[in-house]
Protein backbone atom coordinates (compact mmCIF):
# COMPACT_ATOMS: atom_id res chain seq x y z
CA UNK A 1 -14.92 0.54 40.48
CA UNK A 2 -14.09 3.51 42.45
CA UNK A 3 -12.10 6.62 41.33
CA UNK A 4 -8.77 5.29 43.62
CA UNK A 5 -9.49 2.40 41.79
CA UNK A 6 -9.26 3.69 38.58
CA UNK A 7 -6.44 5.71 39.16
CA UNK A 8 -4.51 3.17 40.21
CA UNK A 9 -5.22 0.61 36.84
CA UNK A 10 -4.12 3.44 34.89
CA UNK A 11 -1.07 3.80 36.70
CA UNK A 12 -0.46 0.14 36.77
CA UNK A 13 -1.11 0.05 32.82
CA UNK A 14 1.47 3.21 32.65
CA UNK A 15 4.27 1.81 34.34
CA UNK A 16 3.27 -1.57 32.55
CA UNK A 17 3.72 0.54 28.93
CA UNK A 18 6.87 1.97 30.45
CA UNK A 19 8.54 -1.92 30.42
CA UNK A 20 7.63 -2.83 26.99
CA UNK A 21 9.30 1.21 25.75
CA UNK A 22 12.28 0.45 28.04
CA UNK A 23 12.98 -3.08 26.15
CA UNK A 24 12.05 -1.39 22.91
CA UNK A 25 15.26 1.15 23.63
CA UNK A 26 17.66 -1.41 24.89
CA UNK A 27 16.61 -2.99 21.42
CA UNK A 28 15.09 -5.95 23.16
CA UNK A 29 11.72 -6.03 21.00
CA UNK A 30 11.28 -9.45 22.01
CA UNK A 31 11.33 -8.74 25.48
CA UNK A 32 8.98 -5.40 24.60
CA UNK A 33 6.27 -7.68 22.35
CA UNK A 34 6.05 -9.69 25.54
CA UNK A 35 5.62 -6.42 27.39
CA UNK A 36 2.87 -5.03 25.28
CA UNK A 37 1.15 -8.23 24.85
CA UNK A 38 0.75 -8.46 29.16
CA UNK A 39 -0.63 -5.14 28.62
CA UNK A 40 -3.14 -5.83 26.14
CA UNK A 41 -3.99 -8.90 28.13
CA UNK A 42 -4.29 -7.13 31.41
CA UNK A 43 -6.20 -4.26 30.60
CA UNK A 44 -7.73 -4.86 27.29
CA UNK A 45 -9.02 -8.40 27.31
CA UNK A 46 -12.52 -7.58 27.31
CA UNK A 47 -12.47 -4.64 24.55
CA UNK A 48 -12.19 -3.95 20.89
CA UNK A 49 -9.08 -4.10 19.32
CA UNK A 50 -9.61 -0.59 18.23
CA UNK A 51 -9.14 0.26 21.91
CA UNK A 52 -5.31 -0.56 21.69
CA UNK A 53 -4.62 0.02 18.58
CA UNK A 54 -1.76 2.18 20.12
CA UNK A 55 -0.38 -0.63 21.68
CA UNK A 56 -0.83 -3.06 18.93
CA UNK A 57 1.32 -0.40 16.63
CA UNK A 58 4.20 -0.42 19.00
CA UNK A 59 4.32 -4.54 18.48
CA UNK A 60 4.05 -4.26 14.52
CA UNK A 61 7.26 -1.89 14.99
CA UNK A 62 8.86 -4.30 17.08
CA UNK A 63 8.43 -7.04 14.53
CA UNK A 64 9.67 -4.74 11.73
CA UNK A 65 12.87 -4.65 13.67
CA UNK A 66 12.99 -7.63 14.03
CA UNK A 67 12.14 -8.71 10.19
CA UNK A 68 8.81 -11.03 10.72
CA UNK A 69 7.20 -8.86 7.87
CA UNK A 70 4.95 -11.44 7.88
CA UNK A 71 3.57 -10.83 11.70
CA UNK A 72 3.68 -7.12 10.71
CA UNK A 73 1.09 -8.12 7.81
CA UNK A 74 -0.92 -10.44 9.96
CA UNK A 75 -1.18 -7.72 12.36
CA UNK A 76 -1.39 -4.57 10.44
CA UNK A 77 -5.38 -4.05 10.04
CA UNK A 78 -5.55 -4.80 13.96
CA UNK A 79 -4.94 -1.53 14.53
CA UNK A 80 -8.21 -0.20 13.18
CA UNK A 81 -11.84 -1.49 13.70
CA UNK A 82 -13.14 -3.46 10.40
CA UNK A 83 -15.09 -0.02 9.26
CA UNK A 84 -11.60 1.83 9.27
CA UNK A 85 -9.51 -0.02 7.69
CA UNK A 86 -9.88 0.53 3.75
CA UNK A 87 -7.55 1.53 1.05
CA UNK A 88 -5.21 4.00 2.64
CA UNK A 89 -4.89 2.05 5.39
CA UNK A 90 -3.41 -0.72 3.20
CA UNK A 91 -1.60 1.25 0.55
CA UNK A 92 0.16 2.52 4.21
CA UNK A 93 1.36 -1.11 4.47
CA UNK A 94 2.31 -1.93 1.18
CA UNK A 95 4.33 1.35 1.81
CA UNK A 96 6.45 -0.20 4.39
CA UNK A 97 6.75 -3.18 2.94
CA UNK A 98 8.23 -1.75 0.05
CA UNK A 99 10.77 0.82 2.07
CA UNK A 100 12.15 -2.78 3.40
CA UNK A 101 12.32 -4.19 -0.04
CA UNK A 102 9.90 -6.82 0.62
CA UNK A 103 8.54 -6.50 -2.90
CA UNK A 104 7.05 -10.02 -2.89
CA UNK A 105 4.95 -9.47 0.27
CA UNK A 106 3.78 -5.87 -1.00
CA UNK A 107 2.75 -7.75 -4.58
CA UNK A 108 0.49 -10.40 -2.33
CA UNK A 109 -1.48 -7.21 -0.98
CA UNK A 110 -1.79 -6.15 -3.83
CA UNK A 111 -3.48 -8.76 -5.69
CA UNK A 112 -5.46 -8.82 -2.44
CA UNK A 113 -6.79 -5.25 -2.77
CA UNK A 114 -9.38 -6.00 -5.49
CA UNK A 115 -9.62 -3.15 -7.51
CA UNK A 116 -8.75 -0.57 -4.98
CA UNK A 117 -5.64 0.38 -5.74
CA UNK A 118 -5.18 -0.66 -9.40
CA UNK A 119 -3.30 2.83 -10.14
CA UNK A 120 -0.72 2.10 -7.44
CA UNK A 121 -0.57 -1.41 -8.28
CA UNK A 122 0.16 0.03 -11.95
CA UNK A 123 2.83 2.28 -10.73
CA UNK A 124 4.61 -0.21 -8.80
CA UNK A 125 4.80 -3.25 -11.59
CA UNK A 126 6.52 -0.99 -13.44
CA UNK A 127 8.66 0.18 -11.05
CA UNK A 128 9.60 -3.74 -10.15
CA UNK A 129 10.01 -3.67 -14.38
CA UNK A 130 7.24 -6.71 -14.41
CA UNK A 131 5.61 -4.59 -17.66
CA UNK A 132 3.26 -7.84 -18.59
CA UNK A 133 1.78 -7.53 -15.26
CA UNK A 134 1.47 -3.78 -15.31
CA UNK A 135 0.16 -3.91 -19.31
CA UNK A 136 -2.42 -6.32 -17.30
CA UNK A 137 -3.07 -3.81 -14.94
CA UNK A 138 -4.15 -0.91 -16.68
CA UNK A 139 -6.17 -2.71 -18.67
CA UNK A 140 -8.50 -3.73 -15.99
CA UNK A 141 -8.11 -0.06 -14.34
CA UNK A 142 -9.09 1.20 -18.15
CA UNK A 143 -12.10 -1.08 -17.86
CA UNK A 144 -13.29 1.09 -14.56
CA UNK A 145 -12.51 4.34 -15.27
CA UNK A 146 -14.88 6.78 -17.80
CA UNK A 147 -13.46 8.44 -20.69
CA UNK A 148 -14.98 11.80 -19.00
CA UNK A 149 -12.45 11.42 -16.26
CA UNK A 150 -10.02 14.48 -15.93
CA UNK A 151 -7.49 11.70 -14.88
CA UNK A 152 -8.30 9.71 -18.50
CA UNK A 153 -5.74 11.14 -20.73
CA UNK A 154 -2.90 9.84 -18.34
CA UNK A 155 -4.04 6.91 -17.95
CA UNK A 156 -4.13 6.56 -21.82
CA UNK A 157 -0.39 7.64 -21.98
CA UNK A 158 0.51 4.89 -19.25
CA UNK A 159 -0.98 2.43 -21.43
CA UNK A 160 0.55 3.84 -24.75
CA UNK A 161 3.83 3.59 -23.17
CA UNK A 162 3.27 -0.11 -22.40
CA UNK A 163 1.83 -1.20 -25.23
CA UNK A 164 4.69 0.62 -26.79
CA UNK A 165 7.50 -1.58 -24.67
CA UNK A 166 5.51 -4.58 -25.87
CA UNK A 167 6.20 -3.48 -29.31
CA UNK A 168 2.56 -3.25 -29.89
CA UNK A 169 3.29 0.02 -31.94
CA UNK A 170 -0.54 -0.02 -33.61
CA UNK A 171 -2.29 -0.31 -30.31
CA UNK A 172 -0.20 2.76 -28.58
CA UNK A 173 -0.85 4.57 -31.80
CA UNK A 174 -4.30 4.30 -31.27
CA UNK A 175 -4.18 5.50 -27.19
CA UNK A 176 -1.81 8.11 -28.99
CA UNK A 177 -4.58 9.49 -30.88
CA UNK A 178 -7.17 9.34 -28.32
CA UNK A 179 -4.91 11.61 -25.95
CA UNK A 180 -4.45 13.94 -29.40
CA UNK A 181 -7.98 14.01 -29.89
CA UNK A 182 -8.32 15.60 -26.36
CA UNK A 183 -5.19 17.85 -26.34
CA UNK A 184 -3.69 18.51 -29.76
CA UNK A 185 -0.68 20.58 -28.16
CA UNK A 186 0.67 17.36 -25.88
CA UNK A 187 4.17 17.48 -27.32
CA UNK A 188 4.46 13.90 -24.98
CA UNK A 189 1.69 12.25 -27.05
CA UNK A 190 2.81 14.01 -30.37
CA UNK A 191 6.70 12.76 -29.74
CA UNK A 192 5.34 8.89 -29.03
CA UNK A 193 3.37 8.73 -31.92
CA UNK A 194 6.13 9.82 -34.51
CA UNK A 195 8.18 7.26 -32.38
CA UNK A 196 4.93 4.53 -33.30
CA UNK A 197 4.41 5.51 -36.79
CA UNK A 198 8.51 5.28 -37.56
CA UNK A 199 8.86 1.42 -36.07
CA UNK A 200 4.86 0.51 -37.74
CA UNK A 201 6.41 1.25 -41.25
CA UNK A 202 9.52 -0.85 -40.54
């Protein structure tokens, strides 16, 4: 292919890209999916979806417009090559997926994740107030984690705090004391426990 050549796929695909962002600010996303996917078609049939990622970003926002949260999950790790797309990448989707209150959707990528993102997973069952599942949880993301790690005591006052709401007042007694152990002076711990010891002689 010659350089004219070139230049002039490249300004096809441009004024091809300036459709689809046309119908995306008239609001038509339909009309700009069909856009981007001509594009993608056109000029990207033979390469790796890496390649247009770009392009395969604009359609995921077009579908988040237009509510198909399940297209936007179907699509989401399109937009990197299989080596790229880890963790982050996901917690980025669960993310969105949350900010639209799709809190169903976000818990099915979640129990997809493995143990990848047990702490977030934590975080958010107790945000949705599902404490059995989150009790669950840190249990298996105790299981992984070494009593050496800095993070350890936290994690320990997480699963105090559950066990607590459980009303399993001699098992957060026991976290209590680990965390005590560590850091006499953690008024948090210290507070809890009197808080344990009080309902375990009721």
């Amino acid at each position: 292919m010659g350089l004219f050549d070139i230049f002039k796929k490249k300004q096809s695909e441009g004024d091809s890209l300036a459709l689809a962002e046309a119908s995306f600010s008239k609001g038509d996303y339909l009309g700009s999916i069909e856009s981007y996917q001509k594009v993608i078609n056109t000029f990207f049939a033979e390469k790796e979806p890496k390649s247009y990622g770009h392009i395969t970003k604009k359609i995921i926002e077009c579908h988040r417009f237009l509510g198909n949260y399940e297209r936007v999950i179907e699509l989401w790790p399109s937009q990197y090559s299989s080596v790229d797309y880890g963790p982050k990448e996901m917690f980025e989707l669960i993310k969105v997926l949350e900010a639209a209150q799709k809190f169903d959707l976000a818990e099915k990528i979640y129990e997809s994740s493995g143990k990848t993102l047990l702490r977030n997973k934590v975080e958010f069952y107790i945000r949705q107030k599902k404490i059995p599942q989150a009790y669950g949880t840190i249990n298996e993301l105790l299981a992984s984690v070494n009593e050496n790690n800095p993070e350890i005591a936290k994690l320990w006052l997480v699963k105090a705090k559950l066990s607590m709401s459980l009303l399993k007042f001699p098992e957060a007694n026991k976290y209590l004391d680990k965390i005590l152990e560590k850091d006499s002076k953690n008024m948090e711990a210290r507070k809890l426990k009197d808080f344990c010891s009080r309902n375990m002689n009721n």
